[in-house]
N, C-alpha and C. Protein backbone atom coordinates (compact mmCIF):
# COMPACT_ATOMS: atom_id res chain seq x y z
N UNK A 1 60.08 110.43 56.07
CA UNK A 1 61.16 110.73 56.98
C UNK A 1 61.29 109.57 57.98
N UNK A 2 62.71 109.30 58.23
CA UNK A 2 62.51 107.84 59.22
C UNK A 2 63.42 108.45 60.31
N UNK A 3 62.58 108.06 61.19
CA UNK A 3 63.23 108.39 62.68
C UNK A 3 63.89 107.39 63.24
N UNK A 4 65.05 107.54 64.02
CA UNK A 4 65.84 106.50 64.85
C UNK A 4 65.41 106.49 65.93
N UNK A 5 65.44 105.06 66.54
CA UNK A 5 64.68 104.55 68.23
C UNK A 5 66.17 105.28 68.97
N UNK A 6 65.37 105.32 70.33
CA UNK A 6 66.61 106.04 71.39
C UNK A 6 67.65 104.90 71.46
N UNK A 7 67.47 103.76 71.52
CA UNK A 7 68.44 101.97 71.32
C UNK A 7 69.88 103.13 70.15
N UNK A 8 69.03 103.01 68.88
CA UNK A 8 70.12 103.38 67.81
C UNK A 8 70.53 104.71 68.17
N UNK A 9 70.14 105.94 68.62
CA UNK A 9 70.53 106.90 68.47
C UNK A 9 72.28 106.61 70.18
N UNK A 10 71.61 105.82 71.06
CA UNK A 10 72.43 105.23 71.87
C UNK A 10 74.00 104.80 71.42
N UNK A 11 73.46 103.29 70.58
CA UNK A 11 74.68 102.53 69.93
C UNK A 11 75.17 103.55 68.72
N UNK A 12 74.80 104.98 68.38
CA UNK A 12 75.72 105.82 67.09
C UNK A 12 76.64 106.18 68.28
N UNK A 13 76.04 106.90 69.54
CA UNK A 13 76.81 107.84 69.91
C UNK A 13 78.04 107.26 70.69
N UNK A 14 77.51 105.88 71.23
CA UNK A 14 78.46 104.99 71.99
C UNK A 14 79.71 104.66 70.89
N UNK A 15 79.51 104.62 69.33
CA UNK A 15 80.47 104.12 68.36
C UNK A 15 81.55 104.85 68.12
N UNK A 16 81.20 106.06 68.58
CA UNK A 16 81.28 107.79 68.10
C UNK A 16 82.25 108.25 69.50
N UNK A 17 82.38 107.67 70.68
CA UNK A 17 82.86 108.00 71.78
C UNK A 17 83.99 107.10 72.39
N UNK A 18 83.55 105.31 71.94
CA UNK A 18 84.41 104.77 72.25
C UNK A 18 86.06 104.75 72.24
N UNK A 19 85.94 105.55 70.62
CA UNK A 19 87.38 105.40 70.01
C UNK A 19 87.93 106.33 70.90
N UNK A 20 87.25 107.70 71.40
CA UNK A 20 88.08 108.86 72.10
C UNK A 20 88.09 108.32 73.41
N UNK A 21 87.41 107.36 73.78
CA UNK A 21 87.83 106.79 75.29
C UNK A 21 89.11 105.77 75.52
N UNK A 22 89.35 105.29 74.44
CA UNK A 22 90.52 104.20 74.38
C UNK A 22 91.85 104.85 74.17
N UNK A 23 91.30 106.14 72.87
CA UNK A 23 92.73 106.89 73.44
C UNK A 23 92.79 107.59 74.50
N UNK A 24 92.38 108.45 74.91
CA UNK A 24 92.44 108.65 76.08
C UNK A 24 93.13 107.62 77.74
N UNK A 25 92.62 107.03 77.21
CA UNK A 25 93.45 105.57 78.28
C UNK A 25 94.61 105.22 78.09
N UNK A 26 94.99 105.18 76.72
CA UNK A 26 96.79 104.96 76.34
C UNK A 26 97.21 106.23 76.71
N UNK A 27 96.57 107.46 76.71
CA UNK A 27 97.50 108.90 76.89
C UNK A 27 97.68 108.63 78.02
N UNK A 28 96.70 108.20 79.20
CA UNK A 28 96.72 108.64 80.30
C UNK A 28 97.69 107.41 81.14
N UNK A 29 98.03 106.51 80.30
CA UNK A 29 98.71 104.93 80.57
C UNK A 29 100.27 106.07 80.02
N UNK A 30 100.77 106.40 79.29
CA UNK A 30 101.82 107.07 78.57
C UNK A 30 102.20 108.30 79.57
N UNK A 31 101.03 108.99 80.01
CA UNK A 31 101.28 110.10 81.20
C UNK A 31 101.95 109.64 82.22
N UNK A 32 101.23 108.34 82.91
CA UNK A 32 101.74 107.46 84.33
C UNK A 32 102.92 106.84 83.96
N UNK A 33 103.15 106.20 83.16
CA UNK A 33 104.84 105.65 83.10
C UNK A 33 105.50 106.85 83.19
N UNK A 34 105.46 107.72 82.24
CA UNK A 34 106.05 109.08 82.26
C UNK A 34 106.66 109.48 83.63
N UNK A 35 105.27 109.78 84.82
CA UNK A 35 105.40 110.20 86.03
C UNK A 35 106.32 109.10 86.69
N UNK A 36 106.04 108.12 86.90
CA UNK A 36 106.49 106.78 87.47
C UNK A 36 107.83 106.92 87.34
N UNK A 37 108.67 107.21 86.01
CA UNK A 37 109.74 106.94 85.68
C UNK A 37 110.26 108.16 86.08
N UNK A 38 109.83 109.66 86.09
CA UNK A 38 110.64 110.79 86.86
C UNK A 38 110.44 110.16 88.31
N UNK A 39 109.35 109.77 89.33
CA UNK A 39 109.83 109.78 90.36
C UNK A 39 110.63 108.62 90.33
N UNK A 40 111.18 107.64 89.46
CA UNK A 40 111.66 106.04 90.30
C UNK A 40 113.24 107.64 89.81
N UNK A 41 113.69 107.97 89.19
CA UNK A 41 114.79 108.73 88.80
C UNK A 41 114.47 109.78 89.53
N UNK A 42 113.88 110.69 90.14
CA UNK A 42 114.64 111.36 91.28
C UNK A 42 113.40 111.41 92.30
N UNK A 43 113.77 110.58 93.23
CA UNK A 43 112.60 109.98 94.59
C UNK A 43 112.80 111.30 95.63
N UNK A 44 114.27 111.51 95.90
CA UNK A 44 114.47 113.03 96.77
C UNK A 44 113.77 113.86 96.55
N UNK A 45 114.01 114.29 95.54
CA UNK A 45 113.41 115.95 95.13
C UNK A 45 111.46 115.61 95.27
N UNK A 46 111.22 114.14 94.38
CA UNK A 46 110.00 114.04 94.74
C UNK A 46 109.27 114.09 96.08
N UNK A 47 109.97 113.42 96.93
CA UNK A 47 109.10 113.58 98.67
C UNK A 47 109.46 114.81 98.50
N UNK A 48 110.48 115.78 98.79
CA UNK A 48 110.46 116.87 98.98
C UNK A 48 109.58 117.78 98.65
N UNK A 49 109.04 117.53 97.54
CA UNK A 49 108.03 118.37 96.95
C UNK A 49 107.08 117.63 97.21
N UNK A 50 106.72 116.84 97.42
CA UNK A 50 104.97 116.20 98.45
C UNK A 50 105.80 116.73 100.14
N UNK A 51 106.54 116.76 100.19
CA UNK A 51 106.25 117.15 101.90
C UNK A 51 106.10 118.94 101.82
N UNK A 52 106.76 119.22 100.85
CA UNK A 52 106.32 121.10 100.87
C UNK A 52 105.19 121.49 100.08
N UNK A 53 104.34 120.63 99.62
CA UNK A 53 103.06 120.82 99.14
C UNK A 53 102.32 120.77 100.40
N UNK A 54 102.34 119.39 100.97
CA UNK A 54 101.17 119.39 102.04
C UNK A 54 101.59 120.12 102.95
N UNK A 55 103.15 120.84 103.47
CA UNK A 55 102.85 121.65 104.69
C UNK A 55 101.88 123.10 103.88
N UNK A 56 102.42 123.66 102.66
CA UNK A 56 101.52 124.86 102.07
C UNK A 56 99.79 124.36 102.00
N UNK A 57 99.52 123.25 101.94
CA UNK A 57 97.94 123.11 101.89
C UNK A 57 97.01 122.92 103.38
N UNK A 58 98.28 122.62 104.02
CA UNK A 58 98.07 122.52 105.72
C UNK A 58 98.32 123.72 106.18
N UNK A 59 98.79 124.54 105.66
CA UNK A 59 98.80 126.06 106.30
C UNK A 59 97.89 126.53 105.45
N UNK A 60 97.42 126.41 104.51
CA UNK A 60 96.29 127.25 103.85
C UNK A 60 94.82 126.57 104.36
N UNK A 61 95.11 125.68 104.93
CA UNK A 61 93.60 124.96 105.81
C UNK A 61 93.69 125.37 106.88
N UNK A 62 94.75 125.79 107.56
CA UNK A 62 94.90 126.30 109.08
C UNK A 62 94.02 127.44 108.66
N UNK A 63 94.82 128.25 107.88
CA UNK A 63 94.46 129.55 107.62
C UNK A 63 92.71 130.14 107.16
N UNK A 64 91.97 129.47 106.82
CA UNK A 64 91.18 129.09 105.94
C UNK A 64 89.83 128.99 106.94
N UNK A 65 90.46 128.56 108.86
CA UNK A 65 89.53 128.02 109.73
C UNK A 65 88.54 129.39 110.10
C-alpha cells in the first residue's frame, strides 16, 4: 500500500480547487459589471435606495441600544 506525503496530498487538493476558484472570479467579475452597469443606468433610484437602507439600519441600531 503506498501512502501520499502531506506536500502531495496538498498539491491534489490545490489542483482540485483551483479551477473552482477562477471560476468563481469571472462569476463574481460578470456579477460587478452587471451591478456597475444597473447603477451607471439608474444612479437615482440607486442613492435612493442606499439612503433608505441606511436610515432603516440606523433606526434598527437606534432601536437595538
Amino acid at each position: 500500500m503506498e501512502t501520499t506525503t502531506f506536500k502531495e496530498s496538498i498539491d491534489d487538493l490545490s489542483d482540485r480547487v483551483r479551477p473552482k476558484i477562477e471560476e468563481a472570479k469571472q462569476q463574481i467579475g460578470r456579477v460587478n459589471g452587471r451591478i456597475t452597469s444597473f447603477i451607471a443606468d439608474h444612479p437615482a433610484a440607486c442613492l435612493l435606495g442606499a439612503l433608505a437602507l441606511g436610515y432603516l439600519v440606523a433606526r434598527v441600531a437606534r432601536h437595538q441600544r
